[in-house]
C-alpha atoms as a PDB file:
ATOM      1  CA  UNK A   1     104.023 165.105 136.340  1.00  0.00           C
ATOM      2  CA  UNK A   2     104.859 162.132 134.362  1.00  0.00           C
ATOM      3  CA  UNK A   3     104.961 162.254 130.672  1.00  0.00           C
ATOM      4  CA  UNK A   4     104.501 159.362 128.051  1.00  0.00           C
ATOM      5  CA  UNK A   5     107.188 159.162 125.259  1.00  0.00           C
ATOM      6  CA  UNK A   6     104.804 158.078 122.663  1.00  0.00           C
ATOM      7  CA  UNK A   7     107.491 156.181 120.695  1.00  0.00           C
ATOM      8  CA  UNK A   8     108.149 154.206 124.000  1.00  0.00           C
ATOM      9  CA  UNK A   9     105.761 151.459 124.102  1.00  0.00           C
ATOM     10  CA  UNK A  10     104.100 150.637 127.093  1.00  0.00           C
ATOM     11  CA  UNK A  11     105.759 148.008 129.719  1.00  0.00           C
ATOM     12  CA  UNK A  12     102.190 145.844 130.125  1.00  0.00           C
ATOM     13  CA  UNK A  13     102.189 145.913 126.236  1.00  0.00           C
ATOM     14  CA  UNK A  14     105.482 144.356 125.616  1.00  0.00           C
ATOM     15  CA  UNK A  15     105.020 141.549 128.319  1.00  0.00           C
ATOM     16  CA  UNK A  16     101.569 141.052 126.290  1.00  0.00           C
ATOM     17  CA  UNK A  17     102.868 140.672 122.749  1.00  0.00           C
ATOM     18  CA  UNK A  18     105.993 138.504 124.603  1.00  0.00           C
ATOM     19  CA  UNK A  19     103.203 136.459 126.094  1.00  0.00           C
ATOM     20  CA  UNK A  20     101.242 135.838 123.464  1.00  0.00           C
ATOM     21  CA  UNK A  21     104.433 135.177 120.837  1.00  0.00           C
ATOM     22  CA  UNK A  22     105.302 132.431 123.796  1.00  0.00           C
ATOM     23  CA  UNK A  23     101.246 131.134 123.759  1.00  0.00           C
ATOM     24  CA  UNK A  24     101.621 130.525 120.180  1.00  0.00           C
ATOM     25  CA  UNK A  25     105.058 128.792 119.677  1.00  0.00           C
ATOM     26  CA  UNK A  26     103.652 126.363 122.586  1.00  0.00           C
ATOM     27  CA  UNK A  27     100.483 125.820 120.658  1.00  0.00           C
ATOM     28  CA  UNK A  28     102.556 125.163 117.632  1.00  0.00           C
ATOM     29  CA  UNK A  29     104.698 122.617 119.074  1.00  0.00           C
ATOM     30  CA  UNK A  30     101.730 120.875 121.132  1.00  0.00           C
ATOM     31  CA  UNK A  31      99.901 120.858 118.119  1.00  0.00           C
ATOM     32  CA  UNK A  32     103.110 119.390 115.721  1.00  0.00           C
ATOM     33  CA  UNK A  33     102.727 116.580 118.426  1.00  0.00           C
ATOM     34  CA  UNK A  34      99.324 115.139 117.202  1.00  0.00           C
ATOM     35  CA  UNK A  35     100.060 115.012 113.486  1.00  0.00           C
ATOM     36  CA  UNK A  36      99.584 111.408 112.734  1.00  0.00           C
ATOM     37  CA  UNK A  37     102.815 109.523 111.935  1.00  0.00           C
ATOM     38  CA  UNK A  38     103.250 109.577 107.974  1.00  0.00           C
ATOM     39  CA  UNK A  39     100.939 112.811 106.786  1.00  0.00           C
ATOM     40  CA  UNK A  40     102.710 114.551 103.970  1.00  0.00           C
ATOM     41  CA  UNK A  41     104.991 111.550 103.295  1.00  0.00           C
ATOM     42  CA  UNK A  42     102.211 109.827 101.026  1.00  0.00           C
ATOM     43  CA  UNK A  43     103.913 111.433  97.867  1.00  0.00           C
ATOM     44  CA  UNK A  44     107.547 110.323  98.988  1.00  0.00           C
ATOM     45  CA  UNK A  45     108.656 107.315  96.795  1.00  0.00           C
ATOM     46  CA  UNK A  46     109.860 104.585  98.593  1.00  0.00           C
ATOM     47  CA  UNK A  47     112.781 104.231  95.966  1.00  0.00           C
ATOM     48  CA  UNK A  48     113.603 106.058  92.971  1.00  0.00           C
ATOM     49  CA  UNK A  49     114.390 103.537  89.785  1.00  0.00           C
ATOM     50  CA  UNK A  50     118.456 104.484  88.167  1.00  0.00           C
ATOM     51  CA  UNK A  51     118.297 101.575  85.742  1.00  0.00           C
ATOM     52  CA  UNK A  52     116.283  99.767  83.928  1.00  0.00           C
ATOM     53  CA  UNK A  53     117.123  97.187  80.953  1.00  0.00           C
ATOM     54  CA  UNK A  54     116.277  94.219  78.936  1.00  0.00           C
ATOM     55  CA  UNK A  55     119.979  92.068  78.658  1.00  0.00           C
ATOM     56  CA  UNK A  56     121.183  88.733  77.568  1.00  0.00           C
ATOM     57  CA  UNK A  57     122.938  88.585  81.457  1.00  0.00           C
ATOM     58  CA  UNK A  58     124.167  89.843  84.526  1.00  0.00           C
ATOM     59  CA  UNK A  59     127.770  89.893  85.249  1.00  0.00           C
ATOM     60  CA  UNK A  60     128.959  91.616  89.080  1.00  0.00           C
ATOM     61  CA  UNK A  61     125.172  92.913  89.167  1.00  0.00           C
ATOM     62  CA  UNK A  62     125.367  94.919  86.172  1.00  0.00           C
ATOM     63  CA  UNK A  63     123.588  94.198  82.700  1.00  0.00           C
ATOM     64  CA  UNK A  64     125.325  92.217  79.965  1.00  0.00           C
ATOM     65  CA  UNK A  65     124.388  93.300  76.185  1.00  0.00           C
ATOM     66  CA  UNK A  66     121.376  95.508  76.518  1.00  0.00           C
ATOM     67  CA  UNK A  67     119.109  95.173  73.311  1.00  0.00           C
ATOM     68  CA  UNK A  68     115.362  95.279  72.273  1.00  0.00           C
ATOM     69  CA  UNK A  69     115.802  92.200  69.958  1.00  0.00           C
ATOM     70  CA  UNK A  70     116.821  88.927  71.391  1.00  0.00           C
ATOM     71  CA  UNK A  71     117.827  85.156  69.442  1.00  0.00           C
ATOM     72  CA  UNK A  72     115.450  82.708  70.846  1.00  0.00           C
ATOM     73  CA  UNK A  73     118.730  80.586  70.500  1.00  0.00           C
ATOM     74  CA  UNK A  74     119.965  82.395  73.342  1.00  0.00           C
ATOM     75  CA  UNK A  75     118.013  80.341  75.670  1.00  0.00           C
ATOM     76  CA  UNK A  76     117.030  82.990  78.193  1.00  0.00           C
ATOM     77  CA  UNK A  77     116.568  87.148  78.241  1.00  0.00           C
ATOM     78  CA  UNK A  78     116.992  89.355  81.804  1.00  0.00           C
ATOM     79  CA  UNK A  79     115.270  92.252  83.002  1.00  0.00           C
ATOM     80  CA  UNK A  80     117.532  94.397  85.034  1.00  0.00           C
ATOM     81  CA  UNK A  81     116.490  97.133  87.351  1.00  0.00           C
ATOM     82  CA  UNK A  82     118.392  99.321  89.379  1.00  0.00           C
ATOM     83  CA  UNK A  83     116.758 101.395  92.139  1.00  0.00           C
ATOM     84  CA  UNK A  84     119.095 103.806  93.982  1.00  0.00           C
ATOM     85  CA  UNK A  85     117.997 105.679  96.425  1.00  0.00           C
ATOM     86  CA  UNK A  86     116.086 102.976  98.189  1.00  0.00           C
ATOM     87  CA  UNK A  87     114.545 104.664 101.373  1.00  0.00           C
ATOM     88  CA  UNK A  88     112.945 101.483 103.031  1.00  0.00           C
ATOM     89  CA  UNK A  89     112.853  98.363 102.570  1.00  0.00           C
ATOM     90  CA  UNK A  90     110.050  97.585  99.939  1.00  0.00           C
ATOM     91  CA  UNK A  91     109.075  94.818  97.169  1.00  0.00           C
ATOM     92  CA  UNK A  92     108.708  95.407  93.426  1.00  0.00           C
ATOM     93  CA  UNK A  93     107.649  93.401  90.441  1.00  0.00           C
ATOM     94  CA  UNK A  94     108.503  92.241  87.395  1.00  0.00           C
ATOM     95  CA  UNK A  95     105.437  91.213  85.035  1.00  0.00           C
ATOM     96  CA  UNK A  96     106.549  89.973  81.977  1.00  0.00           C
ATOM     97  CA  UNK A  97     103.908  90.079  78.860  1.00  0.00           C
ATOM     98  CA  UNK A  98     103.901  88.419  75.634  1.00  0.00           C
ATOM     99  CA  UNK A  99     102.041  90.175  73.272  1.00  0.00           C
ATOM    100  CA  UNK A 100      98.879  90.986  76.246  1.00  0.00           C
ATOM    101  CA  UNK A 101      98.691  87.795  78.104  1.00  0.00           C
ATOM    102  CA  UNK A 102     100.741  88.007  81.238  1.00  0.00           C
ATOM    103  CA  UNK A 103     103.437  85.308  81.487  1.00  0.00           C
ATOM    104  CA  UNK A 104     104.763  85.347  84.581  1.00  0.00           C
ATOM    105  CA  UNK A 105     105.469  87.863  87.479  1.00  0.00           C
ATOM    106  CA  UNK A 106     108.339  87.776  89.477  1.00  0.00           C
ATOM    107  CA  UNK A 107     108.323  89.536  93.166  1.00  0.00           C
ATOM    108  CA  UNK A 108     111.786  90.979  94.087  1.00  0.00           C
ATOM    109  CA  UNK A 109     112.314  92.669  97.557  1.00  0.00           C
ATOM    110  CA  UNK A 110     114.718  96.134  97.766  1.00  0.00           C
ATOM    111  CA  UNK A 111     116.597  96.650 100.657  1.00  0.00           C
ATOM    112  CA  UNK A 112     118.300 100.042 101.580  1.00  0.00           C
ATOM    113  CA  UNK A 113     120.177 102.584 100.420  1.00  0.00           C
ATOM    114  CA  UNK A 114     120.391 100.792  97.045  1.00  0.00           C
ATOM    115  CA  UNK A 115     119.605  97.875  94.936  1.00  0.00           C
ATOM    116  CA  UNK A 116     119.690  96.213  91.993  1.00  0.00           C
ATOM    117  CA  UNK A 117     117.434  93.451  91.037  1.00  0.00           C
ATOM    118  CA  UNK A 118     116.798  91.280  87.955  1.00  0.00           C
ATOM    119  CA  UNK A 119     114.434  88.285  86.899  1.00  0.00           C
ATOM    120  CA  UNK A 120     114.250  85.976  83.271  1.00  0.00           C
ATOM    121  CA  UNK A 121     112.803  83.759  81.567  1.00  0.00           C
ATOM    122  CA  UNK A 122     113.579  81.067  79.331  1.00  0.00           C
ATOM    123  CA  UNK A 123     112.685  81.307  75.585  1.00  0.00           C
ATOM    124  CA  UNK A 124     111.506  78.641  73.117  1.00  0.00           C
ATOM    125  CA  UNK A 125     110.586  78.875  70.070  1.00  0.00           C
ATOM    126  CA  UNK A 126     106.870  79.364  70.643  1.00  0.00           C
ATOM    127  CA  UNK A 127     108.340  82.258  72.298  1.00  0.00           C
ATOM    128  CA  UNK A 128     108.593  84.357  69.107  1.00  0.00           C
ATOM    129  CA  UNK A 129     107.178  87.639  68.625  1.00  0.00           C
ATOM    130  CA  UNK A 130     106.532  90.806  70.910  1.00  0.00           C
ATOM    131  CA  UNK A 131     106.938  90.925  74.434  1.00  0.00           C
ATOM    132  CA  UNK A 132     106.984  93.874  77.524  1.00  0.00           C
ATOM    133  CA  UNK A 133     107.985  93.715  81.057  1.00  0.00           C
ATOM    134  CA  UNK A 134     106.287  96.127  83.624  1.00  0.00           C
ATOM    135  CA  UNK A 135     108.287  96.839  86.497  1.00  0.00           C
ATOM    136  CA  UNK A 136     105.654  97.967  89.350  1.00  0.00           C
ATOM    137  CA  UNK A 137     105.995  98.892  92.851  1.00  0.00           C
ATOM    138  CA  UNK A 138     103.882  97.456  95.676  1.00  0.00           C
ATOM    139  CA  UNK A 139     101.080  99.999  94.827  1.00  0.00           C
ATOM    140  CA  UNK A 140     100.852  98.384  91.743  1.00  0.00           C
ATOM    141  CA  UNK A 141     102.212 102.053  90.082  1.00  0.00           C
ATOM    142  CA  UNK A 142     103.697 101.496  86.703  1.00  0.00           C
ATOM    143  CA  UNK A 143     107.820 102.696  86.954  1.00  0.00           C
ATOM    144  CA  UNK A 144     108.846 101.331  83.651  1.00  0.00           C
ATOM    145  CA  UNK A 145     107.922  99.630  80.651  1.00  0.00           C
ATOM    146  CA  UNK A 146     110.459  97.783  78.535  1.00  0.00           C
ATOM    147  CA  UNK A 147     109.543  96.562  75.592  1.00  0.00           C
ATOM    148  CA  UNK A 148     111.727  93.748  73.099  1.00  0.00           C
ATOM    149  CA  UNK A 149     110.928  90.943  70.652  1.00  0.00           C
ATOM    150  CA  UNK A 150     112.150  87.579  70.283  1.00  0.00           C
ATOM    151  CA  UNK A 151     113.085  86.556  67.181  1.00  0.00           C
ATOM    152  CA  UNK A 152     115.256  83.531  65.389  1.00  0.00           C
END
């Protein structure tokens, strides 16, 4: 007579559970297969901004005399903006404000793995007062606002 150890588990049981832990992991992977290109990468930033500045120039892509208060006698004011990482290649902008009215708005296109990007504009005396520049990506998202005055 044949006795059953009953901490042995039975042969057909184990080929079962081995069978089905196979079915499963094949399911998985056909099913990983037919996830559209791009789901769960909607909340990924395209870039990620390091830097981001009002200057009086740019000297070996870096900003020259960072300040919130410019001379309209300087003739000209920079935005800088550094992005690093930069994942793919994308476009951002610069919209540049005085007081609400937008001025002018400058597209500038990063390229990977970084980048660094600036625009300006030339003052006058009319120019006087409060101004902001919005840096935005192509989604129109808000990164940065930097705000400055002009002055004599």
């Amino acid at each position: 007579m044949v006795t059953k150890d009953s901490n042995m588990p039975d042969f057909n049981a184990r080929k079962f559970r081995f069978g089905l832990s196979r079915f499963f992991i094949v399911c998985g992977l056909v099913g990983f297969l037919f996830i559209p290109a791009g789901v769960g990468l909607a909340d990924q930033p395209r870039m990620v901004l390091a830097n981001a500045v009002m200057c009086e120039g740019i000297s070996n892509f870096k900003p020259l005399n960072p300040a919130v208060v410019f001379s309209v006698s300087q003739g000209e004011v920079f935005c800088f903006s550094e992005f690093d990482p930069v994942y793919e290649k994308t476009a951002i902008f610069h919209n540049w404000y005085k007081k609400e009215k937008l001025i002018f708005s400058m597209r500038l296109v990063l390229s990977v793995p970084k980048w660094s990007s600036f625009s300006r504009v030339q003052m006058r005396d009319a120019d006087k007062g409060p101004w902001r520049v919005e840096i935005r990506d192509g989604d129109n998202n808000i990164l940065k606002t930097l705000r400055f005055s002009m002055s004599d």
